[in-house]
C-alpha atoms as a PDB file:
ATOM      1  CA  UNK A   1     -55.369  54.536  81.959  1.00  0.00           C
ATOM      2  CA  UNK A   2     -54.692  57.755  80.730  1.00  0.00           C
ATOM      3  CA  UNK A   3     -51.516  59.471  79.421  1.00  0.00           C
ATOM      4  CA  UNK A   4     -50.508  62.614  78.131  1.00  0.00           C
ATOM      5  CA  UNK A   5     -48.206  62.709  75.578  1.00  0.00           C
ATOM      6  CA  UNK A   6     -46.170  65.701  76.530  1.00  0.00           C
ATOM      7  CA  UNK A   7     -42.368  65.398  75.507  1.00  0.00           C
ATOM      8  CA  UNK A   8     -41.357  65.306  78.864  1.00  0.00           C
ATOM      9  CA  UNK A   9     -43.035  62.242  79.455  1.00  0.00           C
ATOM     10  CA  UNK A  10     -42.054  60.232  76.852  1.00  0.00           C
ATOM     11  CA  UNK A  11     -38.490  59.278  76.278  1.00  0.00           C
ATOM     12  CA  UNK A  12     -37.320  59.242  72.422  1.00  0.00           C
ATOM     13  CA  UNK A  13     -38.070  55.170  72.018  1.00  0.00           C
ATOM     14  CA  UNK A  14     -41.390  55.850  73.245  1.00  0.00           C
ATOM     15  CA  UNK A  15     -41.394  54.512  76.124  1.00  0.00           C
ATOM     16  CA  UNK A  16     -42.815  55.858  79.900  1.00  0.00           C
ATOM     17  CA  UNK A  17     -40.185  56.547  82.386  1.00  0.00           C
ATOM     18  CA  UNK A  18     -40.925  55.331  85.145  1.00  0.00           C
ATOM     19  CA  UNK A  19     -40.988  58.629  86.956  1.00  0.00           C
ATOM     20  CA  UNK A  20     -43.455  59.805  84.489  1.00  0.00           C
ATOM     21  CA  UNK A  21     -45.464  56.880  85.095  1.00  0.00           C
ATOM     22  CA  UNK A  22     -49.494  57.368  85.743  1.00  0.00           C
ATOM     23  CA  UNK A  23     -50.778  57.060  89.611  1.00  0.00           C
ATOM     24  CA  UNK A  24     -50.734  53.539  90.795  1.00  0.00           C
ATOM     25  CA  UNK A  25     -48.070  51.824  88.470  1.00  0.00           C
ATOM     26  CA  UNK A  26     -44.651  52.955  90.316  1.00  0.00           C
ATOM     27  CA  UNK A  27     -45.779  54.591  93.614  1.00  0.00           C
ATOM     28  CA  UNK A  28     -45.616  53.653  97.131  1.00  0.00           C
ATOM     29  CA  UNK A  29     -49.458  52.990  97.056  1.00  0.00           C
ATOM     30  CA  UNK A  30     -49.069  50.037  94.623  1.00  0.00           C
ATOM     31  CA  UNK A  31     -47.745  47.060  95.914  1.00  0.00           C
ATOM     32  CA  UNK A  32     -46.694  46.248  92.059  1.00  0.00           C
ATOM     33  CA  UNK A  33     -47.360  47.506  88.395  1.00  0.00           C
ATOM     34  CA  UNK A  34     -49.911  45.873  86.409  1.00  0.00           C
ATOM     35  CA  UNK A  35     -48.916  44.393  83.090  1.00  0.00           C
ATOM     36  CA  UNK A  36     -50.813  47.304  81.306  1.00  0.00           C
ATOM     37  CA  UNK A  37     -48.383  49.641  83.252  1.00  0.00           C
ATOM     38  CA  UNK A  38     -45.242  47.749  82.414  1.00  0.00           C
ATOM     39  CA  UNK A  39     -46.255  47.324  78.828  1.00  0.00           C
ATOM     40  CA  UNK A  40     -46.190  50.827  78.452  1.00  0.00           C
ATOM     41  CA  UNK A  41     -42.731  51.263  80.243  1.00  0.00           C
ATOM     42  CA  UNK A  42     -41.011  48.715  77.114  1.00  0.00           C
ATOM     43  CA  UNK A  43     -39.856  51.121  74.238  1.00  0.00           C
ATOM     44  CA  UNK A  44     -42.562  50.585  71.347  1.00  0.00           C
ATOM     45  CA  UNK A  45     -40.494  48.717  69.020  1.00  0.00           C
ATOM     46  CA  UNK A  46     -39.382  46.030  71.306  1.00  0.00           C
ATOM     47  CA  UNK A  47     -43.405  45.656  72.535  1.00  0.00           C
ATOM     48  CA  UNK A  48     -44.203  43.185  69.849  1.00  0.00           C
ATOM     49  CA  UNK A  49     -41.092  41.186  70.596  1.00  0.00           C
ATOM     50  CA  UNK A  50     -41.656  40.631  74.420  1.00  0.00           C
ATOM     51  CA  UNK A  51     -45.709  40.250  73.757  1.00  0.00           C
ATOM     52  CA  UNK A  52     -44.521  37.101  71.429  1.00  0.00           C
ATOM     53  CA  UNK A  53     -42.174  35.564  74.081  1.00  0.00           C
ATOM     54  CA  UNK A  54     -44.895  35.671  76.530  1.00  0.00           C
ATOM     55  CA  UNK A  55     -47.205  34.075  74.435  1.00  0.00           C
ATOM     56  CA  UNK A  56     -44.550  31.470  73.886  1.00  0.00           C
ATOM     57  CA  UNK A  57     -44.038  31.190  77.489  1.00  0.00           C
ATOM     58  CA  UNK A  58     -47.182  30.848  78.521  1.00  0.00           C
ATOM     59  CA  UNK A  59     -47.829  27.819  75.623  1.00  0.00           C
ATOM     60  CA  UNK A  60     -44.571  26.122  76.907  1.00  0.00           C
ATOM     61  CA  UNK A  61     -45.995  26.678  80.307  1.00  0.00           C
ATOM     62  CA  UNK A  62     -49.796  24.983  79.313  1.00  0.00           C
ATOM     63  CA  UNK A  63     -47.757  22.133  77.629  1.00  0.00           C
ATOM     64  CA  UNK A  64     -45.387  21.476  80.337  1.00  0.00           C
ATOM     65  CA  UNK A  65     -48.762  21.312  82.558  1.00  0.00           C
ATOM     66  CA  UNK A  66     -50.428  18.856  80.852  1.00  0.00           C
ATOM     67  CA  UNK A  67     -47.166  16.662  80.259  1.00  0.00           C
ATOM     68  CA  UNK A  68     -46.419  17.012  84.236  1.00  0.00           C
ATOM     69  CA  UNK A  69     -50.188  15.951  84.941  1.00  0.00           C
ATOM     70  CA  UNK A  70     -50.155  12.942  82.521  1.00  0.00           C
ATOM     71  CA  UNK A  71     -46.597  11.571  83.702  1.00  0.00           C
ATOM     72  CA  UNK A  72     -48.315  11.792  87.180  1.00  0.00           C
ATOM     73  CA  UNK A  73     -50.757   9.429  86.269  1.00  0.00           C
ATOM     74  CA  UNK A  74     -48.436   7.347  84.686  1.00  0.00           C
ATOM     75  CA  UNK A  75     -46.348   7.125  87.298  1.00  0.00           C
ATOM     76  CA  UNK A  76     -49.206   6.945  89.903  1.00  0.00           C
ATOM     77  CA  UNK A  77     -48.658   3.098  90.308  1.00  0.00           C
ATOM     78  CA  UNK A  78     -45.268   3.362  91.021  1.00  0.00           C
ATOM     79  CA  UNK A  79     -45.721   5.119  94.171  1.00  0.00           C
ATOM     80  CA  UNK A  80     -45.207   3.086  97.415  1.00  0.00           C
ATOM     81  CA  UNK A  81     -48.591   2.546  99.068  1.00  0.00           C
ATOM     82  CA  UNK A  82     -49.059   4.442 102.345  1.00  0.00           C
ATOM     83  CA  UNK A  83     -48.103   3.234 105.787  1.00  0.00           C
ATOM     84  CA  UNK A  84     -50.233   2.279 108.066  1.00  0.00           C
ATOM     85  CA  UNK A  85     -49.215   5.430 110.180  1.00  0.00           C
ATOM     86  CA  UNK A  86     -50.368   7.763 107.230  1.00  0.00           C
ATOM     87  CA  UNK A  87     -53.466   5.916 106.830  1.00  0.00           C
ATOM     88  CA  UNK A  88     -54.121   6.103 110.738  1.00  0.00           C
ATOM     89  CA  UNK A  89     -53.446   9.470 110.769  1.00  0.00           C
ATOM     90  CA  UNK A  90     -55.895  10.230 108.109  1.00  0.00           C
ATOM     91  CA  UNK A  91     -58.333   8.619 109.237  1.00  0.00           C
ATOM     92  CA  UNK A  92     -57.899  10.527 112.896  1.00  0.00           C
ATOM     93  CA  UNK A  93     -57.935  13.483 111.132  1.00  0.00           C
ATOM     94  CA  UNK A  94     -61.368  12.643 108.598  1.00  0.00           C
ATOM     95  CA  UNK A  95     -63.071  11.282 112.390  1.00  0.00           C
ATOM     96  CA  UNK A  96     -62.076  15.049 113.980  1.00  0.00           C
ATOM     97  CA  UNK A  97     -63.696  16.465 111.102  1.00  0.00           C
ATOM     98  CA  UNK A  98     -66.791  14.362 111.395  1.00  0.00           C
ATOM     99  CA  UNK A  99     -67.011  15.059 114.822  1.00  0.00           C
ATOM    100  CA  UNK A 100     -67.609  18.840 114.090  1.00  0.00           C
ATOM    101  CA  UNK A 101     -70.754  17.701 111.801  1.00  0.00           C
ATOM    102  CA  UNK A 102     -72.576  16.581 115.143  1.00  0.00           C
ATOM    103  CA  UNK A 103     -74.179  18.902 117.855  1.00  0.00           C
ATOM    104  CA  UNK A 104     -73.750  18.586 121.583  1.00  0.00           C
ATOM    105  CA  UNK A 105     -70.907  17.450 124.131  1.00  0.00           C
ATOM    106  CA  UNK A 106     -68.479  15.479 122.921  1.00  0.00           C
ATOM    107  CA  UNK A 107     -69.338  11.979 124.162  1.00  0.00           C
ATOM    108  CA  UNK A 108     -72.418  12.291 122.282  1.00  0.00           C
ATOM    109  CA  UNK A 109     -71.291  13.172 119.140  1.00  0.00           C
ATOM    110  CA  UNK A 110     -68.718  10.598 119.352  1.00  0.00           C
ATOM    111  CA  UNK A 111     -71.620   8.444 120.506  1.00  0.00           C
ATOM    112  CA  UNK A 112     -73.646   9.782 117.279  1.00  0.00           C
ATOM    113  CA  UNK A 113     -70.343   9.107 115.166  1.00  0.00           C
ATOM    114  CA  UNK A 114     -70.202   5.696 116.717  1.00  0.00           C
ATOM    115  CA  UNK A 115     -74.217   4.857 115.666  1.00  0.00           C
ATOM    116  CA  UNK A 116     -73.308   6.226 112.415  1.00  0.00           C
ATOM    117  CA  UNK A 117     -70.535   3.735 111.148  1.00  0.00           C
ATOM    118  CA  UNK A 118     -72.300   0.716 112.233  1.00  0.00           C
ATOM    119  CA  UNK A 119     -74.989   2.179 110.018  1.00  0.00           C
ATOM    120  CA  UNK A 120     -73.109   2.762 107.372  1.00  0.00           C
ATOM    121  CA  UNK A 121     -70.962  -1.142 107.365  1.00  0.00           C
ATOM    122  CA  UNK A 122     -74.579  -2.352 106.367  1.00  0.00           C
ATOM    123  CA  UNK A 123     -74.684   0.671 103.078  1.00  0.00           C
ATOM    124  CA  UNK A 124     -74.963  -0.176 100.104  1.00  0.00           C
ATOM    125  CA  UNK A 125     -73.237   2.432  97.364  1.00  0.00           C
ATOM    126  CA  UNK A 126     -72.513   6.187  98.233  1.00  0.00           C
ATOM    127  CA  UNK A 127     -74.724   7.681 101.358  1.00  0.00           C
ATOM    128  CA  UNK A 128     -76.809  10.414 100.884  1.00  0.00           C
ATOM    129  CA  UNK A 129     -76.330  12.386 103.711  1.00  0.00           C
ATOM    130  CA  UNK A 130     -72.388  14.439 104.454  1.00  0.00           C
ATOM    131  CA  UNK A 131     -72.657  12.398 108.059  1.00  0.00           C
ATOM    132  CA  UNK A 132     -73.018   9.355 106.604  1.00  0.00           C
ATOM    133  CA  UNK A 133     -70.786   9.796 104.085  1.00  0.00           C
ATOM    134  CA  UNK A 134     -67.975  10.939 106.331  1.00  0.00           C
ATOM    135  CA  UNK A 135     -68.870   7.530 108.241  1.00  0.00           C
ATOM    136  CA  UNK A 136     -68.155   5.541 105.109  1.00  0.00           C
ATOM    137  CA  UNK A 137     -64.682   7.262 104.359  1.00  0.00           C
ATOM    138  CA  UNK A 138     -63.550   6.178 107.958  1.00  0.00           C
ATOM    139  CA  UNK A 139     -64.812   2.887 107.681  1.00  0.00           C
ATOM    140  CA  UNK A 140     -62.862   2.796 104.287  1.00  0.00           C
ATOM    141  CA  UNK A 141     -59.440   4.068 106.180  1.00  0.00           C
ATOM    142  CA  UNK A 142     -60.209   1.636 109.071  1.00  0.00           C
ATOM    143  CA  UNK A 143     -60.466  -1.404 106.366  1.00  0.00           C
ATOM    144  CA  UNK A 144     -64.124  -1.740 106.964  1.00  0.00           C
ATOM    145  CA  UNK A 145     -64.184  -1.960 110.869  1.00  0.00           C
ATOM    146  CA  UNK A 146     -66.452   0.445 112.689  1.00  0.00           C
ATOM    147  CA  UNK A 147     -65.594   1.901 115.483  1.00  0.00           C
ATOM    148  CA  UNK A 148     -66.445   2.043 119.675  1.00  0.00           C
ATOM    149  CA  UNK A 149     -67.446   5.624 120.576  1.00  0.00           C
ATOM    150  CA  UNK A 150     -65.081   5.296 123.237  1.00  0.00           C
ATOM    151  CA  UNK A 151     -61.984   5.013 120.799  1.00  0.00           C
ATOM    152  CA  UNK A 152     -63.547   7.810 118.594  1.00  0.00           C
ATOM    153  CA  UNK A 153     -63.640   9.953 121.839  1.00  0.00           C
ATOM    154  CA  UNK A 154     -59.809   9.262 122.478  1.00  0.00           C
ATOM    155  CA  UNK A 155     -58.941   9.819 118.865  1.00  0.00           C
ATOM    156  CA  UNK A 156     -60.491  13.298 119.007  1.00  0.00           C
ATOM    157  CA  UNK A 157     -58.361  13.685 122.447  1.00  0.00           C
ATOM    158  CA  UNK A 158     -55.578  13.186 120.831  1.00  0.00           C
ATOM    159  CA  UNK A 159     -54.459   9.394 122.229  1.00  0.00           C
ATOM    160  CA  UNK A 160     -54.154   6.612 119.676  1.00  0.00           C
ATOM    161  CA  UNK A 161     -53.955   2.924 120.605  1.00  0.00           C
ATOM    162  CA  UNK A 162     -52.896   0.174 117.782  1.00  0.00           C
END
């Protein structure tokens, strides 16, 4: 960015008015300065001082991350274990998604879902394939039962039983 240091531009602290400002920083065209622009809007003396502060801020604000993140999993045992609502609900929500991983109409994808979790109760470790793998979180959520491809196809319609 480019400025021209004419008198008029440049108030006696040395700083930009506003008004005076380059293209971009303060018009209606910019939906907000950058911090180039504002920088050069601070009077020069007082540029050092709020570059500092920043840089304090910003440390504080690493610090307080990685304090907030290890008190998290600290305090990770502490928190109540989910419901069996929430749990139902996720896994209605991971067998929606899984559906979407299948071609065709939806009784035979739910059919195809169906195939796939009695495949992968038998799995041993992680599945190589994102199908199969889906099939082995839901089987995880449903504590290891698999699932009829009728019940899949209601929990994609929306109705829940149990």
């Amino acid at each position: 960015m480019k400025i021209s240091k004419n008198k008029s531009e440049i108030n006696s602290d040395g700083a930009v008015p506003p008004e005076a400002a380059p293209a971009g920083v303060c018009d209606d065209n910019s939906p907000e300065p950058t911090w180039a622009d504002v920088m050069l809007m601070i009077p020069r003396q007082h540029r050092a001082k709020v570059l500092d502060e920043l840089c304090r801020s910003a440390r504080e604000s690493a610090n307080y991350a990685r304090e907030a993140a290890s008190l998290a999993k600290e305090l990770e045992h502490l928190r109540p274990p989910p419901t069996r609502e929430e749990i139902l609900t996720r896994r209605d929500a991971k067998i929606v998604r899984a559906l979407a991983a299948y071609d065709g109409p939806a009784t035979r994808r739910a059919r195809a879902l169906a195939n796939d979790l009695a495949l992968a109760t038998s799995l041993k470790g992680l599945p190589s394939s994102e199908t199969l793998r889906a099939a082995a979180e839901i089987l995880w959520l449903n504590g290891g039962r698999p699932l009829a491809w009728r019940q899949i196809q209601n929990i994609a319609d929306g109705f829940r039983r149990g």
